[in-house]
Structure formats: structure tokens, C-alpha cells
C-alpha atoms as a PDB file:
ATOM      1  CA  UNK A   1       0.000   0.000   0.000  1.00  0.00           C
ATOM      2  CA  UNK A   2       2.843   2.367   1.097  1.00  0.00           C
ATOM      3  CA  UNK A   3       4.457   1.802  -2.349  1.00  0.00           C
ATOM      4  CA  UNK A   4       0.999   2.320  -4.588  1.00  0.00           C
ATOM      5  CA  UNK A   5       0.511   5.663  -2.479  1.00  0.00           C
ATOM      6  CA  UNK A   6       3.920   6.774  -3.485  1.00  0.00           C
ATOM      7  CA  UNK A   7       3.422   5.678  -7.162  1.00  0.00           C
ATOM      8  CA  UNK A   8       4.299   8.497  -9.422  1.00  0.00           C
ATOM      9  CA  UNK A   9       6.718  10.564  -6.722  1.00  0.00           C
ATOM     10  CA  UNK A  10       9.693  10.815  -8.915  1.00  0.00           C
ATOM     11  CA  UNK A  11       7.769  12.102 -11.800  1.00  0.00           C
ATOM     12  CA  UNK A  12       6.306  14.426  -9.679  1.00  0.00           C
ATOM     13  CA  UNK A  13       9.496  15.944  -8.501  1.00  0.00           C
ATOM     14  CA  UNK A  14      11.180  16.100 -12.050  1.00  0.00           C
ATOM     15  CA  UNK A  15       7.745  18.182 -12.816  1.00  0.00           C
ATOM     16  CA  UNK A  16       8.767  20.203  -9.846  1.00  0.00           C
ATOM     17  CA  UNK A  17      12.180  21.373 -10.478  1.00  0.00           C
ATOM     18  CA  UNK A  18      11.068  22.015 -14.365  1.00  0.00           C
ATOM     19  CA  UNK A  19       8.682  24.294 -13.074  1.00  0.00           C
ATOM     20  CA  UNK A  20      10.960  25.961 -10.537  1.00  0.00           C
ATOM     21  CA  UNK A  21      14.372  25.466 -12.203  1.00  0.00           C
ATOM     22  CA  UNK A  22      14.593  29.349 -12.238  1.00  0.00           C
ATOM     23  CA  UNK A  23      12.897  30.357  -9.004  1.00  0.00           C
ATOM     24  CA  UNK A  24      14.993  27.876  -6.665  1.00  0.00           C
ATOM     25  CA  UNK A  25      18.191  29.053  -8.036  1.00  0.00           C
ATOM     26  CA  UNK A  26      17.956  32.524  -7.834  1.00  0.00           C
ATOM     27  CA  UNK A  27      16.205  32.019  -4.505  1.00  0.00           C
ATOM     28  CA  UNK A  28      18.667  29.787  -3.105  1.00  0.00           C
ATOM     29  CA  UNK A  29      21.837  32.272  -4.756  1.00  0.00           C
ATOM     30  CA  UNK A  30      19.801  35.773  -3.647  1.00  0.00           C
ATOM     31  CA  UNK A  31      20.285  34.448   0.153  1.00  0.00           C
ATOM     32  CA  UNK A  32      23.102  33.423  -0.243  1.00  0.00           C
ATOM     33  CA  UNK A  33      25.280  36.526  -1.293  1.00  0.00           C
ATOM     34  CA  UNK A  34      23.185  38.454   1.436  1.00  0.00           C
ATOM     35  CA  UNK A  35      23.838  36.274   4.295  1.00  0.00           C
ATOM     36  CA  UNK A  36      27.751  35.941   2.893  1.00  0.00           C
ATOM     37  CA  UNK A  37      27.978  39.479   1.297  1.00  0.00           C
ATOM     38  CA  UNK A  38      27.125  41.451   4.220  1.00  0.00           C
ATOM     39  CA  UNK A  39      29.459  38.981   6.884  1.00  0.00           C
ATOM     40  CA  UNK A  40      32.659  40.151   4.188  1.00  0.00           C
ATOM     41  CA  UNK A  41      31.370  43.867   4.272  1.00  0.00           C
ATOM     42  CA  UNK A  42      31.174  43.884   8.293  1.00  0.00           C
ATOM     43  CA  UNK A  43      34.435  42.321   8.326  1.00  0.00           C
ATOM     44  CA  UNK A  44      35.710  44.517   5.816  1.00  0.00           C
ATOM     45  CA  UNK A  45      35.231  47.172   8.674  1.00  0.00           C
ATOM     46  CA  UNK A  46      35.900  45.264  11.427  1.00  0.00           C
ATOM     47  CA  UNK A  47      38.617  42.978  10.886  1.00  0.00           C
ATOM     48  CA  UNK A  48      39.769  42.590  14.401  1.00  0.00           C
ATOM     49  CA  UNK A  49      38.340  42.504  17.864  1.00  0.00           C
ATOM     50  CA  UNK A  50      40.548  45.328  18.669  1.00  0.00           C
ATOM     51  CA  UNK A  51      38.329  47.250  15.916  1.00  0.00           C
ATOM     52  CA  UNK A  52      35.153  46.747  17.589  1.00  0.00           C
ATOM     53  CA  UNK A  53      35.185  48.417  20.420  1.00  0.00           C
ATOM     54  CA  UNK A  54      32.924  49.018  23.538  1.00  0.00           C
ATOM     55  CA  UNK A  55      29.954  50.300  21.113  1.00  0.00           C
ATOM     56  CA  UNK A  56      29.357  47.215  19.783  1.00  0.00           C
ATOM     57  CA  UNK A  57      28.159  45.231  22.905  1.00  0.00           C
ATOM     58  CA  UNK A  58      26.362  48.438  23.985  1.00  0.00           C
ATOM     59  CA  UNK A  59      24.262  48.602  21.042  1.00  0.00           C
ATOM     60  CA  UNK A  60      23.675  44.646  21.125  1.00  0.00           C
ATOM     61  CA  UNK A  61      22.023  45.273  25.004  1.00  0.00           C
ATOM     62  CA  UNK A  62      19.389  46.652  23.688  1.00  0.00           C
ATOM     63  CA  UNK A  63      16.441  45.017  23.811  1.00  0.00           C
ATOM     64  CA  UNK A  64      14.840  46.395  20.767  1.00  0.00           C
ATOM     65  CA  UNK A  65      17.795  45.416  18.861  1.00  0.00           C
ATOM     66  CA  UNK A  66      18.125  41.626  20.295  1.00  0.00           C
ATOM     67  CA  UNK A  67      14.177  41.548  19.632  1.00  0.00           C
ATOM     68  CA  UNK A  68      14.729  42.498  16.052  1.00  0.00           C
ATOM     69  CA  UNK A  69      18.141  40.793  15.252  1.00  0.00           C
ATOM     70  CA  UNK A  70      18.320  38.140  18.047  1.00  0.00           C
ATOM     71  CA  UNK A  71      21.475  38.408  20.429  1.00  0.00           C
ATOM     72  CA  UNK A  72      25.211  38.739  19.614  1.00  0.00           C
ATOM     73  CA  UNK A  73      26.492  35.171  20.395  1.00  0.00           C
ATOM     74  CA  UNK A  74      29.754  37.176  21.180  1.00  0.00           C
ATOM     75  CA  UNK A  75      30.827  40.664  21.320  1.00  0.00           C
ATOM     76  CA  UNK A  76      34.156  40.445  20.752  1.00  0.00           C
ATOM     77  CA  UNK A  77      34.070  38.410  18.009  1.00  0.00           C
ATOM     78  CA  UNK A  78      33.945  39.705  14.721  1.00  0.00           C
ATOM     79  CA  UNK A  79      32.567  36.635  13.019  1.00  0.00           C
ATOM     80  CA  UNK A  80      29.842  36.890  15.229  1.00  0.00           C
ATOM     81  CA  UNK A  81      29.110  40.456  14.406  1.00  0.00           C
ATOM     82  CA  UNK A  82      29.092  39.586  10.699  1.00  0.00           C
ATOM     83  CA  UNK A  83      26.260  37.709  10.750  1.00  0.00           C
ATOM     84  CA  UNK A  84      24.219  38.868  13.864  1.00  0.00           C
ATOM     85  CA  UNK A  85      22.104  41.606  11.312  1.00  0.00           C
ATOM     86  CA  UNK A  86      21.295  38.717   9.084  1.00  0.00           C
ATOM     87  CA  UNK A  87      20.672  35.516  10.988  1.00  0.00           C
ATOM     88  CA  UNK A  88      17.523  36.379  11.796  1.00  0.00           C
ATOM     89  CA  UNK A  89      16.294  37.797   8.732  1.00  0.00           C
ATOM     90  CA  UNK A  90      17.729  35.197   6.866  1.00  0.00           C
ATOM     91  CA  UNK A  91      15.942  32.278   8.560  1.00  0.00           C
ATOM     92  CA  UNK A  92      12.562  33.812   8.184  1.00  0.00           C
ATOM     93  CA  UNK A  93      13.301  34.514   4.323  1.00  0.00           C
ATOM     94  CA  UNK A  94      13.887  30.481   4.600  1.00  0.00           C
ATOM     95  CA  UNK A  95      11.102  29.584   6.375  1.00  0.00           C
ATOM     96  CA  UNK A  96       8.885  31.779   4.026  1.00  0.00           C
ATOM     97  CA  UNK A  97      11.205  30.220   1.006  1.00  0.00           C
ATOM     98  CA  UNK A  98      10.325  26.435   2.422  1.00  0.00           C
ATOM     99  CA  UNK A  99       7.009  27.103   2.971  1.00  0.00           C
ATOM    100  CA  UNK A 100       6.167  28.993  -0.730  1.00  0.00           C
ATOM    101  CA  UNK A 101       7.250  25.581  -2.103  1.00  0.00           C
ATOM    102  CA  UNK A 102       5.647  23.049  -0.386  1.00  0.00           C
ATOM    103  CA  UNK A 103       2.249  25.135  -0.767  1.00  0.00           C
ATOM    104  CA  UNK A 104       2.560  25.749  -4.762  1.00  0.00           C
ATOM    105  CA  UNK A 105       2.711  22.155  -5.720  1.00  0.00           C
ATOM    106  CA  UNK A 106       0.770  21.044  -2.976  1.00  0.00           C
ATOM    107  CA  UNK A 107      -2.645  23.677  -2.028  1.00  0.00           C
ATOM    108  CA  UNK A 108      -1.729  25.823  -4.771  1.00  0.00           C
ATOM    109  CA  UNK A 109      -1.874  22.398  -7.248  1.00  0.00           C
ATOM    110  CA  UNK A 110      -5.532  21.433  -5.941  1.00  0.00           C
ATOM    111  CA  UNK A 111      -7.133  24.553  -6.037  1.00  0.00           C
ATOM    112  CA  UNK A 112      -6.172  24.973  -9.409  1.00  0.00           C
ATOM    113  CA  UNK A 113      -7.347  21.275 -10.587  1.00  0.00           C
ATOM    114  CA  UNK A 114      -4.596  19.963 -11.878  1.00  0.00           C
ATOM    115  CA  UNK A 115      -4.665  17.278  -9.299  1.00  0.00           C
ATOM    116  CA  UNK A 116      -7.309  16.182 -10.430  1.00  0.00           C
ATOM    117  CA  UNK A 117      -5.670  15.369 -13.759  1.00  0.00           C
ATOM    118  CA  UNK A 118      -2.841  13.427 -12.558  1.00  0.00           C
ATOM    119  CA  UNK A 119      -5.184  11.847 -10.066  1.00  0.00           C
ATOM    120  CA  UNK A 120      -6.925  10.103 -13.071  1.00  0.00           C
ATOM    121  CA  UNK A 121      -2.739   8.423 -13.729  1.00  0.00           C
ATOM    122  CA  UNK A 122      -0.137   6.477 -12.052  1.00  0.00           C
ATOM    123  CA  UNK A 123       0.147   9.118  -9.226  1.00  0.00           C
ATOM    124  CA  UNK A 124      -0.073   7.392  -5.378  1.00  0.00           C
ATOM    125  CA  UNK A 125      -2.265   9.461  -3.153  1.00  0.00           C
ATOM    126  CA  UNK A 126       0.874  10.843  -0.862  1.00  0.00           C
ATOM    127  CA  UNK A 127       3.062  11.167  -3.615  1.00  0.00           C
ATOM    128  CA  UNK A 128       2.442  15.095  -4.569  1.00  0.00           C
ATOM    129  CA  UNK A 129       2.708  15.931  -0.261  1.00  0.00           C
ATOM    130  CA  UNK A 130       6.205  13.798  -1.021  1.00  0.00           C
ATOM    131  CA  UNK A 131       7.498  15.557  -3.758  1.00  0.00           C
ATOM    132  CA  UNK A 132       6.884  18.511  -2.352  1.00  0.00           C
ATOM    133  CA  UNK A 133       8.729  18.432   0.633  1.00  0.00           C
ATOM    134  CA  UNK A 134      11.885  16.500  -0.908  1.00  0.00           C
ATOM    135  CA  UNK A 135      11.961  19.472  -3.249  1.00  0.00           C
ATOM    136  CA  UNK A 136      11.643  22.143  -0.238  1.00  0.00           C
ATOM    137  CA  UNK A 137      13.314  20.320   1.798  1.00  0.00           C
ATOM    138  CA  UNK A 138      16.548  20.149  -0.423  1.00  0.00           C
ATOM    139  CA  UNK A 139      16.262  23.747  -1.437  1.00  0.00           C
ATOM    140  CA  UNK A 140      16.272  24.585   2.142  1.00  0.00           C
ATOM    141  CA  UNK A 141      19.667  22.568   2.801  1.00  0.00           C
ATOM    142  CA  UNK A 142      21.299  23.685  -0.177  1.00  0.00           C
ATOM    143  CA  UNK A 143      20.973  27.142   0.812  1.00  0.00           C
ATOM    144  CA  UNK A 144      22.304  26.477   4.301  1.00  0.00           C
ATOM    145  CA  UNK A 145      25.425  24.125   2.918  1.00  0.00           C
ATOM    146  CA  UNK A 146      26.186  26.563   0.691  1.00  0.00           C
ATOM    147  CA  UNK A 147      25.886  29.746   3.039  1.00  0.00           C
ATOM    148  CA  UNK A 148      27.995  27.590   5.626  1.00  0.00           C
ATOM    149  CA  UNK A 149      30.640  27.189   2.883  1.00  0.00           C
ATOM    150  CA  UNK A 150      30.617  30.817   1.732  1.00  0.00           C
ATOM    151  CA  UNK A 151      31.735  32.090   5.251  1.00  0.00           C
ATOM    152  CA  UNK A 152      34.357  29.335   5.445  1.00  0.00           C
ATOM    153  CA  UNK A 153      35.319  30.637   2.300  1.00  0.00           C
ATOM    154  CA  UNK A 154      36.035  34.355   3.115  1.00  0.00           C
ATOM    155  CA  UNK A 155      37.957  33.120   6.236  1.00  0.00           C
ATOM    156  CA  UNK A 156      35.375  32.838   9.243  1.00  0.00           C
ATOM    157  CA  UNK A 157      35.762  30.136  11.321  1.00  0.00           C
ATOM    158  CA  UNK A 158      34.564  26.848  10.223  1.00  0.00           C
ATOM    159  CA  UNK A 159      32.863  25.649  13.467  1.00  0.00           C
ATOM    160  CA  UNK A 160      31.147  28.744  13.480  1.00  0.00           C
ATOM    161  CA  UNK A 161      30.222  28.697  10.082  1.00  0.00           C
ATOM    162  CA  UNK A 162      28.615  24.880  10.724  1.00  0.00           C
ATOM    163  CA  UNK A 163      26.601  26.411  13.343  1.00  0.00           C
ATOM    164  CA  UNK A 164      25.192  29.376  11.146  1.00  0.00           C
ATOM    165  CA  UNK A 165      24.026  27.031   8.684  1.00  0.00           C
ATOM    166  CA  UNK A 166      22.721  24.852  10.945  1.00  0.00           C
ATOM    167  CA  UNK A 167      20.268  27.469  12.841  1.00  0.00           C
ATOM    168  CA  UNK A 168      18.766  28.505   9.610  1.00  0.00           C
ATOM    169  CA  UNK A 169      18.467  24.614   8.647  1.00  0.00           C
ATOM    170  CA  UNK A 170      16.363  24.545  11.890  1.00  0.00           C
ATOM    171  CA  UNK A 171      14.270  26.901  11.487  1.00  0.00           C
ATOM    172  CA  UNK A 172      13.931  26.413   7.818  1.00  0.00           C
ATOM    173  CA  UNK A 173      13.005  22.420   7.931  1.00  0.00           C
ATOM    174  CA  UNK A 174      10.401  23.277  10.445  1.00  0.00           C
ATOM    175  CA  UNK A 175       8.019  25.379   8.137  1.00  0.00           C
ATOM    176  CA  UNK A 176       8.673  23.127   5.406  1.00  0.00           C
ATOM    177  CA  UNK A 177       6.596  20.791   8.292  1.00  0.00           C
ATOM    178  CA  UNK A 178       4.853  22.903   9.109  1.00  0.00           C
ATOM    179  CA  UNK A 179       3.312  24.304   5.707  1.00  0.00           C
ATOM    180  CA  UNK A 180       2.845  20.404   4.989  1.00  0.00           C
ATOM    181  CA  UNK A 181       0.038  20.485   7.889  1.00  0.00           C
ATOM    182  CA  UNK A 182      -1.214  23.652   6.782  1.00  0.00           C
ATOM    183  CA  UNK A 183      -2.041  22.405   3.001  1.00  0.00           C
ATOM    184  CA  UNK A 184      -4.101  19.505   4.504  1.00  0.00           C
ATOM    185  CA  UNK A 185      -5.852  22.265   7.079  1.00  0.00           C
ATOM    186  CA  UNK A 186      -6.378  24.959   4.680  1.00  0.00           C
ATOM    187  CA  UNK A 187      -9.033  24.290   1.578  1.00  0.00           C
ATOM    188  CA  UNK A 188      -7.441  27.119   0.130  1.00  0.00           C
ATOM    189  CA  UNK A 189      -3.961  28.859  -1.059  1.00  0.00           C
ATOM    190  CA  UNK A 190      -4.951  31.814   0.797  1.00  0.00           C
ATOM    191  CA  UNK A 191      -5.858  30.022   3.818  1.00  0.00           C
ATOM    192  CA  UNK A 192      -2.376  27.496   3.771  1.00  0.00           C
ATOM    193  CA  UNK A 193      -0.590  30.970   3.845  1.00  0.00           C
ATOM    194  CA  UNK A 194      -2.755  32.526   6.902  1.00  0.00           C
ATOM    195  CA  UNK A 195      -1.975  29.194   8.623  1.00  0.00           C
ATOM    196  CA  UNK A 196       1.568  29.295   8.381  1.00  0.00           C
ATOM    197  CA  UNK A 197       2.296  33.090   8.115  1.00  0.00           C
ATOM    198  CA  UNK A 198      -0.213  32.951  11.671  1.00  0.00           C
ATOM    199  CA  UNK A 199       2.529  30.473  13.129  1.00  0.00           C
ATOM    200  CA  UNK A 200       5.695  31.873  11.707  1.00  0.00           C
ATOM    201  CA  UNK A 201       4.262  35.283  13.145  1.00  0.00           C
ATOM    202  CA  UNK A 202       3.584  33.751  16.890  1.00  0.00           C
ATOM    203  CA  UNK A 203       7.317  31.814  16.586  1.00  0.00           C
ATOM    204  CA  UNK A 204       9.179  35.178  16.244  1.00  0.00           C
ATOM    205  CA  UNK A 205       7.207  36.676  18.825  1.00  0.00           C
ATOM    206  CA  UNK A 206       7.992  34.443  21.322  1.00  0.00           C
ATOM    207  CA  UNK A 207      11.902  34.019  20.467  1.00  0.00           C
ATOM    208  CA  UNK A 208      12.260  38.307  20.279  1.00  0.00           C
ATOM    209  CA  UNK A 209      10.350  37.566  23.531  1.00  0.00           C
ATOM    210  CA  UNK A 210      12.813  35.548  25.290  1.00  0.00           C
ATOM    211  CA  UNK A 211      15.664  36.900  23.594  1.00  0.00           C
ATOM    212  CA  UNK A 212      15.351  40.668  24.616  1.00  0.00           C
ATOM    213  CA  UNK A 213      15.058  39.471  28.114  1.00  0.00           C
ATOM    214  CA  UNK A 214      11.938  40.606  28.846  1.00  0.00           C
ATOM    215  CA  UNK A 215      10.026  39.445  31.978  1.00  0.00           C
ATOM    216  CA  UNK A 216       9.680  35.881  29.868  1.00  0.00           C
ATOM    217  CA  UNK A 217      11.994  33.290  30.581  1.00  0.00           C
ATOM    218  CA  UNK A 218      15.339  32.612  28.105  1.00  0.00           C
ATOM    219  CA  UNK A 219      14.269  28.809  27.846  1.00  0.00           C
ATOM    220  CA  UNK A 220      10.883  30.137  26.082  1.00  0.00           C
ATOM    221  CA  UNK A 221      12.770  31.155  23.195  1.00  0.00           C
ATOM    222  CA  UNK A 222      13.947  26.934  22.579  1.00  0.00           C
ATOM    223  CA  UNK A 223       9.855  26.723  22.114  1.00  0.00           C
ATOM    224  CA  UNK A 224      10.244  28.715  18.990  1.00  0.00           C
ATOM    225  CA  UNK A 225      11.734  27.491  15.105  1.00  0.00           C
ATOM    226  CA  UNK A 226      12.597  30.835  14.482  1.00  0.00           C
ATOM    227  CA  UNK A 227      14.633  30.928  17.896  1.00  0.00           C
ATOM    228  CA  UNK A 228      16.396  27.630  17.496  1.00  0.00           C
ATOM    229  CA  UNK A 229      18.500  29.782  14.806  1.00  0.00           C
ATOM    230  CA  UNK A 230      19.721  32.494  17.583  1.00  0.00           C
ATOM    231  CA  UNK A 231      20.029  28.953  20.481  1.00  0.00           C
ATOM    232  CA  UNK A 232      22.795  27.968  17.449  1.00  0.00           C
ATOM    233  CA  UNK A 233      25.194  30.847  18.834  1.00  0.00           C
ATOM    234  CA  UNK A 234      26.811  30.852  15.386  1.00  0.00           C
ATOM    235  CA  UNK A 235      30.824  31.914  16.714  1.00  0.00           C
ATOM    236  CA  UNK A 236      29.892  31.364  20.526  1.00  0.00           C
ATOM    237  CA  UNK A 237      28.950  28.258  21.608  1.00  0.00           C
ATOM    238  CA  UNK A 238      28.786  26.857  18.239  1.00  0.00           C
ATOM    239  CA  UNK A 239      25.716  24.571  18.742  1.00  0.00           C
ATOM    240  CA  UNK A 240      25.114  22.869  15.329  1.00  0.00           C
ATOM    241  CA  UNK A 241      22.832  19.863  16.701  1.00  0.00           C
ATOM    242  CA  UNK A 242      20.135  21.989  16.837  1.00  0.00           C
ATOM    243  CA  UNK A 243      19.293  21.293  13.259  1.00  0.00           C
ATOM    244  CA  UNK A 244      18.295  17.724  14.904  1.00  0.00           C
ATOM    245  CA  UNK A 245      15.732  20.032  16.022  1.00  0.00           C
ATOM    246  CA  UNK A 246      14.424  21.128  13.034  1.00  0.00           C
ATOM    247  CA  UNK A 247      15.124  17.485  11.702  1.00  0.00           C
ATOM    248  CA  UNK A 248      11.975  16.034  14.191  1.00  0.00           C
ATOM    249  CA  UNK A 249       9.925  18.774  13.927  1.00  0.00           C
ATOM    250  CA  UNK A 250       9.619  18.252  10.258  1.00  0.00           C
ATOM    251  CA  UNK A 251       9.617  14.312  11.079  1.00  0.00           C
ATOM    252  CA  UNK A 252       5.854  14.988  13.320  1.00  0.00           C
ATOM    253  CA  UNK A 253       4.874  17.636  10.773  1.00  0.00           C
ATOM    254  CA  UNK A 254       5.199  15.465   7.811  1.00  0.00           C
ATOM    255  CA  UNK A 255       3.537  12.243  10.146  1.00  0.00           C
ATOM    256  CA  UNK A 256       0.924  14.511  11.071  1.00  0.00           C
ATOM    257  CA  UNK A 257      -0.023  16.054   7.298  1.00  0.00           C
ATOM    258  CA  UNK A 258       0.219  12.570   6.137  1.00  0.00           C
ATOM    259  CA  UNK A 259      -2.314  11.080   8.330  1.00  0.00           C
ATOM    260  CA  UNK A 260      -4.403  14.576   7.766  1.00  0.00           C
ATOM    261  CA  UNK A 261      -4.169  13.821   3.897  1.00  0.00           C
ATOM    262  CA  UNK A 262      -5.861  10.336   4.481  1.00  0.00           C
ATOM    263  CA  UNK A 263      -8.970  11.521   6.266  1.00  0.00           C
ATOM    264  CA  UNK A 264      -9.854  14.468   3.660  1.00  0.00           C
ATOM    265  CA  UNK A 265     -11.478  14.660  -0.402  1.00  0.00           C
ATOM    266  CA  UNK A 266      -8.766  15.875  -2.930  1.00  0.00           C
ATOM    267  CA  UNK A 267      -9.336  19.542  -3.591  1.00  0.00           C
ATOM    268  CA  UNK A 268     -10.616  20.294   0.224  1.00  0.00           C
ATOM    269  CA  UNK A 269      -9.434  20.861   3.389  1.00  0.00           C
ATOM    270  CA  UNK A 270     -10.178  20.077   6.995  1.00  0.00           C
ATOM    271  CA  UNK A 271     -10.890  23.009   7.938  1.00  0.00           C
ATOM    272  CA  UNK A 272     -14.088  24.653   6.205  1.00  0.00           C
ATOM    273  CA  UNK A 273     -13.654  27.589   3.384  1.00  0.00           C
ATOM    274  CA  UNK A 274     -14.544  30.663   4.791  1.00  0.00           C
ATOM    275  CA  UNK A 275     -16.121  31.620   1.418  1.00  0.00           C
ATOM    276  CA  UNK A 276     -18.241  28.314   1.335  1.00  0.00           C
ATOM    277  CA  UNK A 277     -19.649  29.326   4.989  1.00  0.00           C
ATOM    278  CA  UNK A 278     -20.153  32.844   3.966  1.00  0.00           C
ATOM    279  CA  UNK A 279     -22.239  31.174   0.394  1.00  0.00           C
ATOM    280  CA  UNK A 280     -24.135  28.672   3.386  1.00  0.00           C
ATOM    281  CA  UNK A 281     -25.453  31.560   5.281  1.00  0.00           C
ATOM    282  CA  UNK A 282     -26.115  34.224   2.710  1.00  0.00           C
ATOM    283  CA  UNK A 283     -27.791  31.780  -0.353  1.00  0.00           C
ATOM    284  CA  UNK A 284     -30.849  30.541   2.804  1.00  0.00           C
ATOM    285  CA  UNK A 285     -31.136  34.293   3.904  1.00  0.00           C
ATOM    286  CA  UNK A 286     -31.718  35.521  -0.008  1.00  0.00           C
END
């Protein structure tokens, strides 16, 4: 059974990368040079931690800065400063990046019908859910392998460089999971993207939270995806497994959207269209 519902997955995934063979490399080369173009430029101008000076940690205490950027994982490194004004923003252009993916050939497919079509063929039930995250899933650790290798490349130091890459690959693996649930919620494209846009919002929120050291506790910000890439402490502590945490979130999510795909009709979702309610209450009234 497990093989007949997968029927089709490989052909699904060559469709896939046709469709998006321009989108996922400019995507994945567009974060790239900014994660790696602005690290050179900051070291360009602070080469040394001799250059950085007092300022530096002073502007990093405050809290509207750590709730915006996350924390410095070190002030008197300048590897660490390199990359503190785009870790964050980086691994929610990822997460967004993940999640675009999985929803166009997933949601995006049904709502336009051309499920249906392929339904009609050789194509499993899970196999389009499948082929969407393997293609998501691989754009999101190409981008972080070759981010990882870009700083190693201009000289930063490779441990920290792991780390960085490893942060965003958390964060970025988890909204690939978690847009997987949200296409078997969500009848609609509109509604997959409130669902996950709704959760990527609350995640930040709570990790600027717990980061800017607010009367929440630190250990709220490990609840977040978006804060597992600040808990990395790219050049600080240097703590690359958290990607295992982004690794079993997307594990459940996937489980989760796979047993949610079995107990809804192609083209709908579990939870109810908001226009179809809206038709159900107005069409009795007229």
C-alpha cells in the first residue's frame, strides 16, 4: 500500500524542479550573497576585535535590537558580528522560502485542478505531499550548505560557520513541516498561507520575547523554530545539533499532514472555506 501511495513521486518531482528550475536558483543564490555578502562587508570594517570596540556590545544590550536581530552570540568576536544583522532575517526569508514551495505544488496544485488530472494516472495518493517536501526540503539545505561554505570561504571560522548554517536549517526544515500540515488544514492557497504566516508570526514573537530578556523566561525562546537559529550561537557556543531540532519537527509535521491527507477529499481541506460558509449563510437568507 505504502508503495501504490507513493506511485508516481519521482515524476512528480522532475515536474517540480522544471517548473521551478529558475525560481529555486535565484532564490537559493539571492540568500546566499546576502547572508555571505554582508558577513565580508562587516568584516571589511571590522577585521579585528581590537576594531570593535565598547559600542558594539552596547548597542547589542538593547532590547529592541536583540528583539529584532536576536542576540550577539559574542561581542568580541567579529565573526559573530558579521552575521548577527542577518541571521535572523535570513531564517525567516527560509522559512517563508520552504514554505512557498511546499504550498505551490501542494494547495496551490488542488485549487487549481490539476490534481485532479494526474489523479486520473499512475500518481499514489501521498506522492504530490512527497514531492513537495523533498523538493523544499533540499532547497532549504542547499541554501544552508552553501551559506555555511561561503563564510568558510572568506575566512570565518569553520565551526562557526557549521553552526550558522545549521540554525537557519532549523528553522527552515520546520516550516517546510509545518506548511505540509497547513495544506491539509487549509481548503485554500490563501488560507495554507494565513496558517503558516499565523505560526511563523507567533514563533518570532515568542523568540524576540525571550531573547530581549523581557520578563519571559530565556528557555521560552527553545519553544520557537525561528529561535532555534539564535540557540545555534553561530561563533559562541557553536551549537550545530540543533538542526536535529528542526530534523523532528519536520519528522511529526510530515507524520501529522500525512495522516491529515488520508482523512480528507482531494481539492478540500479540513478546515471549512470561509467563502463556502459565507455562500451557506447568505444563499438561505436571499
Amino acid at each position: 500500500m505504502t508503495g501504490s501511495s507513493l506511485a508516481g513521486t519521482g515524476s512528480l518531482l522532475r515536474l517540480a524542479w522544471r517548473r521551478d528550475r529558475v525560481v529555486i536558483p535565484v532564490s537559493v543564490g539571492v540568500l546566499v550573497l546576502f547572508a555571505v555578502g554582508s558577513a565580508q562587508a562587516t568584516l571589511a570594517l571590522y577585521p579585528s576585535t581590537a576594531s570593535l570596540g565598547p559600542a558594539i556590545e552596547q548597542i547589542f544590550a538593547s532590547p529592541s535590537a536583540v528583539a529584532l536581530y536576536g542576540p550577539i552570540s559574542d561581542p568580541t568576536s567579529p565573526d559573530a558580528l558579521a552575521v548577527v544583522k542577518t541571521t535572523m532575517m535570513g531564517a525567516v526569508m527560509l522559512a517563508i522560502l520552504g514554505y512557498a514551495l511546499v504550498r505551490r505544488h501542494t494547495r496551490t496544485e488542488e485549487e487549481e485542478g490539476r490534481f485532479e488530472l494526474v489523479a486520473g494516472g499512475v500518481i499514489g495518493r501521498r506522492a504530490p505531499l512527497t514531492a513537495a517536501v523533498t523538493i523544499a526540503t533540499a532547497t532549504v539545505l542547499l541554501t544552508c550548505a552553501l551559506t555555511g561554505l561561503g563564510y568558510a570561504a572568506i575566512g570565518m571560522n569553520p565551526a562557526g560557520s557549521l553552526a550558522a548554517a545549521a540554525g537557519w536549517a532549523a528553522t527552515g526544515l520546520s516550516f517546510v513541516g509545518v506548511a505540509a500540515i497547513a495544506a491539509q488544514l487549509a481548503s485554500t492557497t490563501r488560507g495554507a498561507a494565513g496558517i503558516t504566516m499565523g505560526v511563523l508570526g507567533v514563533a518570532f514573537l515568542l523568540r524576540a520575547l525571550a531573547d530581549s530578556r523581557s520578563s519571559w523566561p530565556e528557555w521560552v525562546g527553545w519553544l520557537s523554530p525561528v529561535g532555534w537559529t539564535t540557540k545555534a550561537s553561530a561563533f559562541g557556543a557553536d551549537r550545530a545539533w540543533v538542526v536535529l531540532l528542526g530534523v523532528a519537527l519536520l519528522a511529526v509535521c510530515l507524520l501529522g499532514a500525512v495522516a491529515l491527507l488520508e482523512h480528507r477529499d482531494l481539492g478540500a481541506g479540513l478546515l471549512p472555506d470561509r467563502r463556502a460558509l459565507t455562500d451557506q449563510l447568505i444563499i438561505p437568507a436571499m
